[in-house]
PDB file of N, CA and C in Angstrom:
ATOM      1  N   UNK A   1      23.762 -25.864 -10.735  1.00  0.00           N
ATOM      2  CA  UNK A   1      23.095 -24.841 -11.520  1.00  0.00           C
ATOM      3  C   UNK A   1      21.866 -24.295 -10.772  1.00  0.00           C
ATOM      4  N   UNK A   2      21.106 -24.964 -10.361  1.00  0.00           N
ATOM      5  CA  UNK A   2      19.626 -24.961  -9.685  1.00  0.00           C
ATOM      6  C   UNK A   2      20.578 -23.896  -8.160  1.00  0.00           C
ATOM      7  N   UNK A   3      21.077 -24.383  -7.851  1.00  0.00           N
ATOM      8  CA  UNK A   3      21.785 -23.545  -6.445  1.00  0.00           C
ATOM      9  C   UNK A   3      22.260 -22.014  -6.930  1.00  0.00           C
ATOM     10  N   UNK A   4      22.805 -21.877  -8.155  1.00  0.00           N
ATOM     11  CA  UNK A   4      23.087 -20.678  -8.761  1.00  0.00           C
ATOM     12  C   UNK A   4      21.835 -19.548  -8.816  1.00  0.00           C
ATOM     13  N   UNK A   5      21.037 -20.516  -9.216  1.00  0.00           N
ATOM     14  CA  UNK A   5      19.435 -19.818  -9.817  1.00  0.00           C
ATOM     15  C   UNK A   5      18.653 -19.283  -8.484  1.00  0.00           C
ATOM     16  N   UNK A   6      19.002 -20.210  -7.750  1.00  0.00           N
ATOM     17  CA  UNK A   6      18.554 -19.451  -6.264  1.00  0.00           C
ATOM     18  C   UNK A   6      18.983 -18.555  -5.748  1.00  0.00           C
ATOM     19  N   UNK A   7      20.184 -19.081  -5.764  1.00  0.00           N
ATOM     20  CA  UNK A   7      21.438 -17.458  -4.883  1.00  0.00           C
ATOM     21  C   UNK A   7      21.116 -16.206  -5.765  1.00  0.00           C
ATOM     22  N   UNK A   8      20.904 -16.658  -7.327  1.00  0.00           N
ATOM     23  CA  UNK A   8      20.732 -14.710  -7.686  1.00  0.00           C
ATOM     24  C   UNK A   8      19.004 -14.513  -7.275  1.00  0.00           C
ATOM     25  N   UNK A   9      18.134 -15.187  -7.459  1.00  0.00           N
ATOM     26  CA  UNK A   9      16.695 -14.906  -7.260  1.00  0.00           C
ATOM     27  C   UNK A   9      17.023 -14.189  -5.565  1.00  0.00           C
ATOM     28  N   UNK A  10      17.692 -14.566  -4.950  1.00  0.00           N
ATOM     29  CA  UNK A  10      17.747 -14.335  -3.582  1.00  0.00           C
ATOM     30  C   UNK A  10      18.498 -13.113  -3.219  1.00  0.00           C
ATOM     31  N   UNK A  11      19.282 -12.809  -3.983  1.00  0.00           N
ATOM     32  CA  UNK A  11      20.388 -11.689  -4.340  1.00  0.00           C
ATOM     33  C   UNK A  11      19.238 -10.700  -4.995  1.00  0.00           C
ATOM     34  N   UNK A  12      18.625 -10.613  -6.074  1.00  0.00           N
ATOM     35  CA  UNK A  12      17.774  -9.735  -6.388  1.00  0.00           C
ATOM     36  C   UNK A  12      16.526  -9.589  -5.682  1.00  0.00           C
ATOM     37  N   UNK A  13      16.258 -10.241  -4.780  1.00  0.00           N
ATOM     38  CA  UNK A  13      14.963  -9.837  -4.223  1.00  0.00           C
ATOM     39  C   UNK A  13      15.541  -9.083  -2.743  1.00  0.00           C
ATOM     40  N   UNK A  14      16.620  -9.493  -2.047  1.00  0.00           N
ATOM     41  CA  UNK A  14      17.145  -8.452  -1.221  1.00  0.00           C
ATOM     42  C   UNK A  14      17.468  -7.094  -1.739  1.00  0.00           C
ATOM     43  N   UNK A  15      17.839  -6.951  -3.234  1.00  0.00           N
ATOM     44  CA  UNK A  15      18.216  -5.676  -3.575  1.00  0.00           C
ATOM     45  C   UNK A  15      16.880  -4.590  -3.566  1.00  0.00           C
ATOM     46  N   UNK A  16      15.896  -5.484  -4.152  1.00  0.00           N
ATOM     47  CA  UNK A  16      14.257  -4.701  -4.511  1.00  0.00           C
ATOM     48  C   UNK A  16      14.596  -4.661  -5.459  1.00  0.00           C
ATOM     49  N   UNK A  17      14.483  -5.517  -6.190  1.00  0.00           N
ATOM     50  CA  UNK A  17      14.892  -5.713  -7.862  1.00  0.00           C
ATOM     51  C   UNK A  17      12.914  -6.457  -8.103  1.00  0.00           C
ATOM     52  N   UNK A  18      12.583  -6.580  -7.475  1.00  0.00           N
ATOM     53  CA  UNK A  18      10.872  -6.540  -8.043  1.00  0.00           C
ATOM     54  C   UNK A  18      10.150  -5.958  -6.898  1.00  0.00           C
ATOM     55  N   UNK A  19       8.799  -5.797  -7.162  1.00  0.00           N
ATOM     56  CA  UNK A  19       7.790  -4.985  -6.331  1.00  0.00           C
ATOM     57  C   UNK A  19       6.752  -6.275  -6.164  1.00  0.00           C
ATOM     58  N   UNK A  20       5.502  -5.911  -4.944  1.00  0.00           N
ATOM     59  CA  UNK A  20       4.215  -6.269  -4.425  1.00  0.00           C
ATOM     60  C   UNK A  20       3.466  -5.781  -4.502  1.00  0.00           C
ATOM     61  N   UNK A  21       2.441  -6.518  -5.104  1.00  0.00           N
ATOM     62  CA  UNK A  21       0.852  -5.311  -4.872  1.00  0.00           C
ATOM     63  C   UNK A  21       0.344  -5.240  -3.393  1.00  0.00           C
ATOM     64  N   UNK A  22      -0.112  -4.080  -3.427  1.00  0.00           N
ATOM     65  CA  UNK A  22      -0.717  -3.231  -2.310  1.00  0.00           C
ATOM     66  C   UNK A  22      -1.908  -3.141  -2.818  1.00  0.00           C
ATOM     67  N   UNK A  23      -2.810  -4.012  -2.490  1.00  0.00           N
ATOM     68  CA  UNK A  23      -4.736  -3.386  -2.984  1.00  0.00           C
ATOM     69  C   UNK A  23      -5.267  -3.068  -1.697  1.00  0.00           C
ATOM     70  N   UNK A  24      -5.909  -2.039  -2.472  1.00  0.00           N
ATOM     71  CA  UNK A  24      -6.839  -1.064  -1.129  1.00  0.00           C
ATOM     72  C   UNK A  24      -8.149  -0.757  -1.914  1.00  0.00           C
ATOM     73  N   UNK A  25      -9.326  -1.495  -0.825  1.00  0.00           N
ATOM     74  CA  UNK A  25     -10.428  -1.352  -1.608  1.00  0.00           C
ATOM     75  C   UNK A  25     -11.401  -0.209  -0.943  1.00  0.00           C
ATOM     76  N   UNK A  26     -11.825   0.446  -1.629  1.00  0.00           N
ATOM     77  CA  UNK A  26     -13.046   1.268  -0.625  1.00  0.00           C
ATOM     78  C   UNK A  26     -13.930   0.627  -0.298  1.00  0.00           C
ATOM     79  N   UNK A  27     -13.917   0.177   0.996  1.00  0.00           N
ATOM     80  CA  UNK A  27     -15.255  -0.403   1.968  1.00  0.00           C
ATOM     81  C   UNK A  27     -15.909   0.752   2.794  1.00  0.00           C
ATOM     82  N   UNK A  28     -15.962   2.138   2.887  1.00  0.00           N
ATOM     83  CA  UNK A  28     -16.328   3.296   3.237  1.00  0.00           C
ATOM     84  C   UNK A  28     -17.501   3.682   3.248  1.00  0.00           C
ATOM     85  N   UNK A  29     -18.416   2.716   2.718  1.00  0.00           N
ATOM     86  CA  UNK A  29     -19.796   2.719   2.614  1.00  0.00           C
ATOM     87  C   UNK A  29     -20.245   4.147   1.141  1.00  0.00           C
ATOM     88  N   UNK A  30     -20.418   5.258   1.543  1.00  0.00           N
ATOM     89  CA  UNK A  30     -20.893   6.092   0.785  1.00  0.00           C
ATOM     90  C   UNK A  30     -19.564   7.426   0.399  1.00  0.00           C
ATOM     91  N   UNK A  31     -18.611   7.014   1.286  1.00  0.00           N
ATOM     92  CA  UNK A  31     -17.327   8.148   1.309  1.00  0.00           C
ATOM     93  C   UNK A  31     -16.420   7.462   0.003  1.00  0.00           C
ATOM     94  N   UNK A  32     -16.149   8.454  -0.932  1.00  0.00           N
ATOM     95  CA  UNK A  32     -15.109   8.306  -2.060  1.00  0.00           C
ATOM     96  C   UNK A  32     -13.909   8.167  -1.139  1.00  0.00           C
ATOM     97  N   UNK A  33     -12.765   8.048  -1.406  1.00  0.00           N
ATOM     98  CA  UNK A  33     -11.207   8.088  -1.286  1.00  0.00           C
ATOM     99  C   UNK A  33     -10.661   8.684  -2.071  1.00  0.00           C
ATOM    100  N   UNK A  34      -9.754   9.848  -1.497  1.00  0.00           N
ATOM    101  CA  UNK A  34      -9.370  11.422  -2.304  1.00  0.00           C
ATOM    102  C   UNK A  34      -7.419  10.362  -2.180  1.00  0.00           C
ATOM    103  N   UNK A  35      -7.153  10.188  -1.233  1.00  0.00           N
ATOM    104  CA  UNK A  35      -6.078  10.152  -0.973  1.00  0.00           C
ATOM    105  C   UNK A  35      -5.094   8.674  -0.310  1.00  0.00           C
ATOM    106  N   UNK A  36      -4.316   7.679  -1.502  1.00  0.00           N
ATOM    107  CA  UNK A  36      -3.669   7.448  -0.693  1.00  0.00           C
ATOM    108  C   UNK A  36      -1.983   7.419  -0.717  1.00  0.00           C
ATOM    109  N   UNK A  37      -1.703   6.969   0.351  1.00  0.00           N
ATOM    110  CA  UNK A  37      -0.036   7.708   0.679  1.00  0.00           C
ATOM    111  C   UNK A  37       0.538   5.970   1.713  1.00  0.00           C
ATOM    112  N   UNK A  38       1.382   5.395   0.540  1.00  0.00           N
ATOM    113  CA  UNK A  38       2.667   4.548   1.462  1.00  0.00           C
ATOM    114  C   UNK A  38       3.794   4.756   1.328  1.00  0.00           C
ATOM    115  N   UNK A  39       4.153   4.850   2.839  1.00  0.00           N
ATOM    116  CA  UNK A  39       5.782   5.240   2.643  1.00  0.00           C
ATOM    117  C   UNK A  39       6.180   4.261   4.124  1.00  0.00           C
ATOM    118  N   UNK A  40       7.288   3.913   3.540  1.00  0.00           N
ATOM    119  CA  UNK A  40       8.194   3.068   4.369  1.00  0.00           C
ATOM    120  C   UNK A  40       8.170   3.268   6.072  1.00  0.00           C
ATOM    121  N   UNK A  41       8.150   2.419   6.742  1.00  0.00           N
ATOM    122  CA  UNK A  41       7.946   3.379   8.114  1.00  0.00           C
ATOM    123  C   UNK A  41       9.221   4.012   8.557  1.00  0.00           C
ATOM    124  N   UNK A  42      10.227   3.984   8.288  1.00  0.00           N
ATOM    125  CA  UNK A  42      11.395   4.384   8.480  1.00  0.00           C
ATOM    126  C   UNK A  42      11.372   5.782   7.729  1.00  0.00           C
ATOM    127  N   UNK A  43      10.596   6.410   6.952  1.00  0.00           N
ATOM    128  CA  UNK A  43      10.298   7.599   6.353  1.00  0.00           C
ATOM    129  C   UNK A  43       9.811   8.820   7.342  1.00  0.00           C
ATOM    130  N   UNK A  44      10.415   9.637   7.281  1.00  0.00           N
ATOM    131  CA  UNK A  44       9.175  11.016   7.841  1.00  0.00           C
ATOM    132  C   UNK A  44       8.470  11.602   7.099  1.00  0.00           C
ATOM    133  N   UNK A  45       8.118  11.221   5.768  1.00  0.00           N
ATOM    134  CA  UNK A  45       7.332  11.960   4.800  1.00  0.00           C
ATOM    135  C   UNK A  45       6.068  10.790   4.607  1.00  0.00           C
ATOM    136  N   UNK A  46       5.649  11.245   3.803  1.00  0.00           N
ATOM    137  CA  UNK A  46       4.139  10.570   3.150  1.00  0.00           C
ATOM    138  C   UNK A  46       4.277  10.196   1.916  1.00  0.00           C
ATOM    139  N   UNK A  47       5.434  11.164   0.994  1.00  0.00           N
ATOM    140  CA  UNK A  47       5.207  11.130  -0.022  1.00  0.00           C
ATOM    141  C   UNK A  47       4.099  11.617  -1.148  1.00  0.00           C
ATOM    142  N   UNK A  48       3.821  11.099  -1.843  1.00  0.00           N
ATOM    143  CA  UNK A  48       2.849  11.467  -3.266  1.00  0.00           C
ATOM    144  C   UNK A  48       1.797  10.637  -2.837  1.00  0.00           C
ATOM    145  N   UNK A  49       0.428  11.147  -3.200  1.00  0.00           N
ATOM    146  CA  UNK A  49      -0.929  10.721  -3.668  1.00  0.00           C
ATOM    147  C   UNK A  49      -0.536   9.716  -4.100  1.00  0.00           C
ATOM    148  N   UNK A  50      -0.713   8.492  -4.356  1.00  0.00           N
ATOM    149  CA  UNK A  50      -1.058   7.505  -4.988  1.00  0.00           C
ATOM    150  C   UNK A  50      -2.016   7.515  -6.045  1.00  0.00           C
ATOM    151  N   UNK A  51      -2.840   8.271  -5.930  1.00  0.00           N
ATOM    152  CA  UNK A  51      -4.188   8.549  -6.381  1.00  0.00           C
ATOM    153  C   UNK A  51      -4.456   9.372  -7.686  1.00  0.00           C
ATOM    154  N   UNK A  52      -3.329  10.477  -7.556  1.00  0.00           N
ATOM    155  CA  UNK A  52      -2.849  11.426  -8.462  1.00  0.00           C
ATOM    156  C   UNK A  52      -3.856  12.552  -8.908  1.00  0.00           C
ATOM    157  N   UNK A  53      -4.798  12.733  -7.759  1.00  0.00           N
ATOM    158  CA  UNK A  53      -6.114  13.565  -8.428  1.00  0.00           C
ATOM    159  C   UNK A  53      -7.435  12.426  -8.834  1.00  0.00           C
ATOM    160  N   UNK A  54      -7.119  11.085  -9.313  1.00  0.00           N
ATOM    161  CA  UNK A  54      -8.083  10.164  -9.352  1.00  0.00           C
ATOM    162  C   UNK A  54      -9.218   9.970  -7.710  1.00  0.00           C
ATOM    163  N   UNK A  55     -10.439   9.352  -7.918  1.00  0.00           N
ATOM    164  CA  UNK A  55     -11.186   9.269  -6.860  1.00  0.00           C
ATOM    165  C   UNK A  55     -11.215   7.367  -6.954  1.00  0.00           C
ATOM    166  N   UNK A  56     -11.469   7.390  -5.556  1.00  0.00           N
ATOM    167  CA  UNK A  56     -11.491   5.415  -5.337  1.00  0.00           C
ATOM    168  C   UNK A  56     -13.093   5.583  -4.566  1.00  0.00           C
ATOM    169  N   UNK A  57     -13.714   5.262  -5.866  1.00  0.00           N
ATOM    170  CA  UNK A  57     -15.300   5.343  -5.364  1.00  0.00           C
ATOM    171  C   UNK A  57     -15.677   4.030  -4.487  1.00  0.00           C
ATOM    172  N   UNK A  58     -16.665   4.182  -3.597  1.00  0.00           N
ATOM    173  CA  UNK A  58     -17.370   3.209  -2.753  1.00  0.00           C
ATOM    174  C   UNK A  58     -17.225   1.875  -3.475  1.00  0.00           C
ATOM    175  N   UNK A  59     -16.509   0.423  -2.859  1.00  0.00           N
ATOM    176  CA  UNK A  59     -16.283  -0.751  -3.737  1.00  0.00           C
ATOM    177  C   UNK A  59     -15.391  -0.671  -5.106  1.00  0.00           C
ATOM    178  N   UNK A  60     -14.726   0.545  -5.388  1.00  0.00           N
ATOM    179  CA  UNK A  60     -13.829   0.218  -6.012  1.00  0.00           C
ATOM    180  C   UNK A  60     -12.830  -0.152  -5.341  1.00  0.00           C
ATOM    181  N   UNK A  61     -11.187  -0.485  -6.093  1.00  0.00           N
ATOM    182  CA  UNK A  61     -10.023  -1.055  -5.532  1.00  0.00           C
ATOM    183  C   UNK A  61      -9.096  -0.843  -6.141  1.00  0.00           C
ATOM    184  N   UNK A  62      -8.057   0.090  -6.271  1.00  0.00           N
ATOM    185  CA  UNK A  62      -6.806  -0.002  -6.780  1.00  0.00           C
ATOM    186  C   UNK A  62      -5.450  -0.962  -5.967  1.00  0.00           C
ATOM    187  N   UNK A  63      -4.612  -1.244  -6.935  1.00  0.00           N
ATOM    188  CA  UNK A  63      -4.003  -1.833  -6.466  1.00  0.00           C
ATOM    189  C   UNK A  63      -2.142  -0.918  -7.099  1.00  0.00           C
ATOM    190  N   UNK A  64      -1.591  -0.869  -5.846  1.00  0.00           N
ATOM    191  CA  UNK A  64       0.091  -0.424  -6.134  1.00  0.00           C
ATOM    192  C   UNK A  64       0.935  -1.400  -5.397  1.00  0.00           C
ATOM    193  N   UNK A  65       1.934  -1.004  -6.719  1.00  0.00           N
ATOM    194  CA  UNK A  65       3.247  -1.641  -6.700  1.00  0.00           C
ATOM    195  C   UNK A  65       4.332  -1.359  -5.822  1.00  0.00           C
ATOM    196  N   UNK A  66       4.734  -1.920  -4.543  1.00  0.00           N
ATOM    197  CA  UNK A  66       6.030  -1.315  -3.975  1.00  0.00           C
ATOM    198  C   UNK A  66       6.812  -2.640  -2.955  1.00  0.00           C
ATOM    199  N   UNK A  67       8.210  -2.476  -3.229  1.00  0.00           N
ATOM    200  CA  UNK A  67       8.710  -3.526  -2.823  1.00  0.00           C
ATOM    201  C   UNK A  67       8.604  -4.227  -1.733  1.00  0.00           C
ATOM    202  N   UNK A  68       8.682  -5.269  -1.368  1.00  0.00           N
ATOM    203  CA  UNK A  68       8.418  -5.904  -0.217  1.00  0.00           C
ATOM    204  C   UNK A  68       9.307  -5.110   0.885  1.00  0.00           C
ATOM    205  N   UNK A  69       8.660  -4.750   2.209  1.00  0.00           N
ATOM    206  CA  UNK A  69       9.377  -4.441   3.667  1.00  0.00           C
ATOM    207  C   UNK A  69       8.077  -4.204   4.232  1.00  0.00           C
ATOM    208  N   UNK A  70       8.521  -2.879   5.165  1.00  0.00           N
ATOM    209  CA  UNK A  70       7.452  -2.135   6.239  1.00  0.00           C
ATOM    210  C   UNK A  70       7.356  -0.820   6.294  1.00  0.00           C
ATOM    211  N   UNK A  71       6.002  -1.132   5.895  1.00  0.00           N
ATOM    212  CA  UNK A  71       4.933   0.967   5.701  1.00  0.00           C
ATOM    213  C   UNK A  71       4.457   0.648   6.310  1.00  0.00           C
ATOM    214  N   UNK A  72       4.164   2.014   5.928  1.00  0.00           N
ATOM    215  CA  UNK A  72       2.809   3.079   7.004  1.00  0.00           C
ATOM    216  C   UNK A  72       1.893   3.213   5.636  1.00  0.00           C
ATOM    217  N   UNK A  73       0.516   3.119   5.883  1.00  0.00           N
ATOM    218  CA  UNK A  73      -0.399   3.698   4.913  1.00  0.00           C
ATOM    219  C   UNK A  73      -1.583   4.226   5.543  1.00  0.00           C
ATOM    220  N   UNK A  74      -1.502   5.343   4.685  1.00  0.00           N
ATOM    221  CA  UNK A  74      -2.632   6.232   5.016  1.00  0.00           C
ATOM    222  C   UNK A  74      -3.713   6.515   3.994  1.00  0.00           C
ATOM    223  N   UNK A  75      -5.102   6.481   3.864  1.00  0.00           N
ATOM    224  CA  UNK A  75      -6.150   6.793   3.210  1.00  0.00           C
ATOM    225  C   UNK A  75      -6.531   7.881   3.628  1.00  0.00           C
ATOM    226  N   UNK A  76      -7.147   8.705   2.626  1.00  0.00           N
ATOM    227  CA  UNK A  76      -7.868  10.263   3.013  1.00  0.00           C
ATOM    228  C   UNK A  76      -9.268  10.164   2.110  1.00  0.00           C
ATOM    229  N   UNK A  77     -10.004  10.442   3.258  1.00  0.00           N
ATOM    230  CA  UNK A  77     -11.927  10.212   2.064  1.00  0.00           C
ATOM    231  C   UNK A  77     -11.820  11.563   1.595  1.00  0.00           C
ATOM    232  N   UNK A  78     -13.286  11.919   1.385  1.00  0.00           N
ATOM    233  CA  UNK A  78     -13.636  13.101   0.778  1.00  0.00           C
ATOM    234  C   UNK A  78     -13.487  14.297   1.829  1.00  0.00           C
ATOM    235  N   UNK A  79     -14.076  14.083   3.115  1.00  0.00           N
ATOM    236  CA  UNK A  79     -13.767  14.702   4.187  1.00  0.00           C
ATOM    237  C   UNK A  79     -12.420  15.251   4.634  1.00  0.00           C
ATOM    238  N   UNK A  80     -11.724  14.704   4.282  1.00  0.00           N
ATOM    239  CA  UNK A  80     -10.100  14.615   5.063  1.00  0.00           C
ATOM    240  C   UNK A  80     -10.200  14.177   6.079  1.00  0.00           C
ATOM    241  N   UNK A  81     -11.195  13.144   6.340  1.00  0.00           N
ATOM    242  CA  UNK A  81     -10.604  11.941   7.254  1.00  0.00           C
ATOM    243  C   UNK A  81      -9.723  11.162   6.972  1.00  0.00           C
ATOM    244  N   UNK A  82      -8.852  10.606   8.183  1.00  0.00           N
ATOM    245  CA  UNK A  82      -7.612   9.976   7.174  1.00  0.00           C
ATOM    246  C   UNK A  82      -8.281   8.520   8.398  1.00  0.00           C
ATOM    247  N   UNK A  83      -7.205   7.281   7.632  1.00  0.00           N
ATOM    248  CA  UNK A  83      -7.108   5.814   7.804  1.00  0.00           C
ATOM    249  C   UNK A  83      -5.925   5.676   8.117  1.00  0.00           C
ATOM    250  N   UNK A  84      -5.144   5.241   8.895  1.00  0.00           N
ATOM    251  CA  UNK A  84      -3.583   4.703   8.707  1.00  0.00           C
ATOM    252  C   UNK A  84      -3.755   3.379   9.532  1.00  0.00           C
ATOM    253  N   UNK A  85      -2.691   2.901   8.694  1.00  0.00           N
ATOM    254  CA  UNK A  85      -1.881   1.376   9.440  1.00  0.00           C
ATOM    255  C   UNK A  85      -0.525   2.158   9.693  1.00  0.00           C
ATOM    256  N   UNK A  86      -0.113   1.374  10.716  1.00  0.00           N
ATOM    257  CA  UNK A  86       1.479   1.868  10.887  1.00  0.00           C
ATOM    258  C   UNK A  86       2.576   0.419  10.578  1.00  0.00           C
ATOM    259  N   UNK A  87       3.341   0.590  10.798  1.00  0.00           N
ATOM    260  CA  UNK A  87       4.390  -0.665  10.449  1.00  0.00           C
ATOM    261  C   UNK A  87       3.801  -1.932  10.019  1.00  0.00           C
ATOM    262  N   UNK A  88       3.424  -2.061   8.696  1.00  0.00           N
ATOM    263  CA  UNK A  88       2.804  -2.677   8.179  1.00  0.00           C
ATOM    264  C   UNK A  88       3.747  -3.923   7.313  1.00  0.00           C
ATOM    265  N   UNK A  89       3.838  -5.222   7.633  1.00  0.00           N
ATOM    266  CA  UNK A  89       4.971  -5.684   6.887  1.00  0.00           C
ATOM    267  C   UNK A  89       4.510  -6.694   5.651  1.00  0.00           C
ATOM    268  N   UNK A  90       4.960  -6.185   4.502  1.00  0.00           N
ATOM    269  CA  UNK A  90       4.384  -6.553   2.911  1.00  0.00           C
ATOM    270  C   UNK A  90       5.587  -7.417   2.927  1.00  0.00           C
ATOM    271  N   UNK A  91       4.819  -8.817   2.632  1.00  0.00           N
ATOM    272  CA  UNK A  91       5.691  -9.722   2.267  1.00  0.00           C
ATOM    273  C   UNK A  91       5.583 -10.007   0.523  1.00  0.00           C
ATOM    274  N   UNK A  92       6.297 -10.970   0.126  1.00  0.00           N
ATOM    275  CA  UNK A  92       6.603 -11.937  -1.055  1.00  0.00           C
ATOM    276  C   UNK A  92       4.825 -11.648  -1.876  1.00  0.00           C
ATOM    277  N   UNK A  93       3.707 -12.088  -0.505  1.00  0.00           N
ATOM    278  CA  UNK A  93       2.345 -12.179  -1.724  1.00  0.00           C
ATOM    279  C   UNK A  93       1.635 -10.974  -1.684  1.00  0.00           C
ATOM    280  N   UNK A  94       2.466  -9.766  -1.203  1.00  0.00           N
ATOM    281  CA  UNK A  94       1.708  -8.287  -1.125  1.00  0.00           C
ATOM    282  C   UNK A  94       1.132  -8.336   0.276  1.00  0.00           C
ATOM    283  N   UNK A  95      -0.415  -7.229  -0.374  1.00  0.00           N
ATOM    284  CA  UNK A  95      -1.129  -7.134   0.599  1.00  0.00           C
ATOM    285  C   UNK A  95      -2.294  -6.504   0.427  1.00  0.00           C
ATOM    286  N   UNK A  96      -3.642  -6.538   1.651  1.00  0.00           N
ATOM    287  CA  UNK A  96      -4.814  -6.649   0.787  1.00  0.00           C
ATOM    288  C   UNK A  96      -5.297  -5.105   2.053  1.00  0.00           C
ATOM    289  N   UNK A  97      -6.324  -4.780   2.089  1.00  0.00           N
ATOM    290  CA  UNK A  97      -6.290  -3.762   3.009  1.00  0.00           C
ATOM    291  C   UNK A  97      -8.113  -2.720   2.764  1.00  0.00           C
ATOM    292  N   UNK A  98      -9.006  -3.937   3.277  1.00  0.00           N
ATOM    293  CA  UNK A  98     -10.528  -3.069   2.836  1.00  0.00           C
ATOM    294  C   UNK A  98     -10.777  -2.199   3.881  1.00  0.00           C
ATOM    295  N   UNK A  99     -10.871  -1.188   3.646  1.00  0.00           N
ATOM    296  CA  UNK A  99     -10.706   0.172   4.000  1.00  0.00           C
ATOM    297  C   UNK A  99     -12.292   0.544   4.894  1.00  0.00           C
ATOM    298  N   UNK A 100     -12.827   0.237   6.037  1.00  0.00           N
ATOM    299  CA  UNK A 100     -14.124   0.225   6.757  1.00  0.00           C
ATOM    300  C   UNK A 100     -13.695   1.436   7.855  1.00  0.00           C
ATOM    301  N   UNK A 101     -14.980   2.509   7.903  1.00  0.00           N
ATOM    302  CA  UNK A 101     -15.374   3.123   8.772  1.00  0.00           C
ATOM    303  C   UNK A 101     -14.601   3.189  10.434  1.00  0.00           C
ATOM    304  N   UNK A 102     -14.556   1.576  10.643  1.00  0.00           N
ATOM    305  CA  UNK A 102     -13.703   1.141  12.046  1.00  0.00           C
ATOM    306  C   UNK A 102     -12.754   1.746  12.074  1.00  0.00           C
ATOM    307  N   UNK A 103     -11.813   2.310  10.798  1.00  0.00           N
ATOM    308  CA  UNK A 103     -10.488   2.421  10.644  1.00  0.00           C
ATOM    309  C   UNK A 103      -9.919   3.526  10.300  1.00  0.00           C
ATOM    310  N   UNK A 104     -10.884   4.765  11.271  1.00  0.00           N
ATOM    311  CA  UNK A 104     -10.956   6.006  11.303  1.00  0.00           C
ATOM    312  C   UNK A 104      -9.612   5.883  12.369  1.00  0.00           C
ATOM    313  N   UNK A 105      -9.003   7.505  11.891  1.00  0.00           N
ATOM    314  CA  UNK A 105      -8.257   7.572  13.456  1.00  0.00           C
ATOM    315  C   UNK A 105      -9.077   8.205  14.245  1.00  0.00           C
TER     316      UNK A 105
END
């Protein structure tokens, strides 16, 4: 039975039958965050705001849901400076991602 319970937990988590949090905190010092965007790296798009028109003020942190693999994420401040990671691989416990000045392109 216990071997059953595994094979489907294992069967549904290859399908993306659940999601991972993605938290991204503003460490930007005095710059809001207008914009963010993960998409799979195997994507040529960006996709949707994350953000939806919302602002991620200095030390705040949202956190999104998307299934475990490998993105790209990009942050956009107030400026339209952007942030990216590229092939980024979100496992089983998510992923955490404080967002500092360094991490300008």
């Amino acid at each position: 039975m216990m071997l059953a319970v595994l094979l489907a937990f294992t069967v549904i988590s290859a399908c993306g039958g659940g999601t991972v949090p993605v938290k991204i905190t503003n460490d930007l010092g005095s710059w809001d965050i207008r914009g963010i965007y993960i998409s799979p790296s195997d994507n040529d798009s960006w996709g949707d705001n994350h953000l939806a028109g919302e602002i991620l003020y200095p030390g705040d942190d949202v956190t999104i849901n998307v299934p475990a693999g490998t993105y790209d994420i990009k942050v956009v401040d107030e400026d339209g400076d952007s942030y990216t990671l590229w092939g980024v691989e979100i496992g089983a416990d998510g992923y955490q991602w404080a967002v500092t000045l360094a991490d300008i392109d």
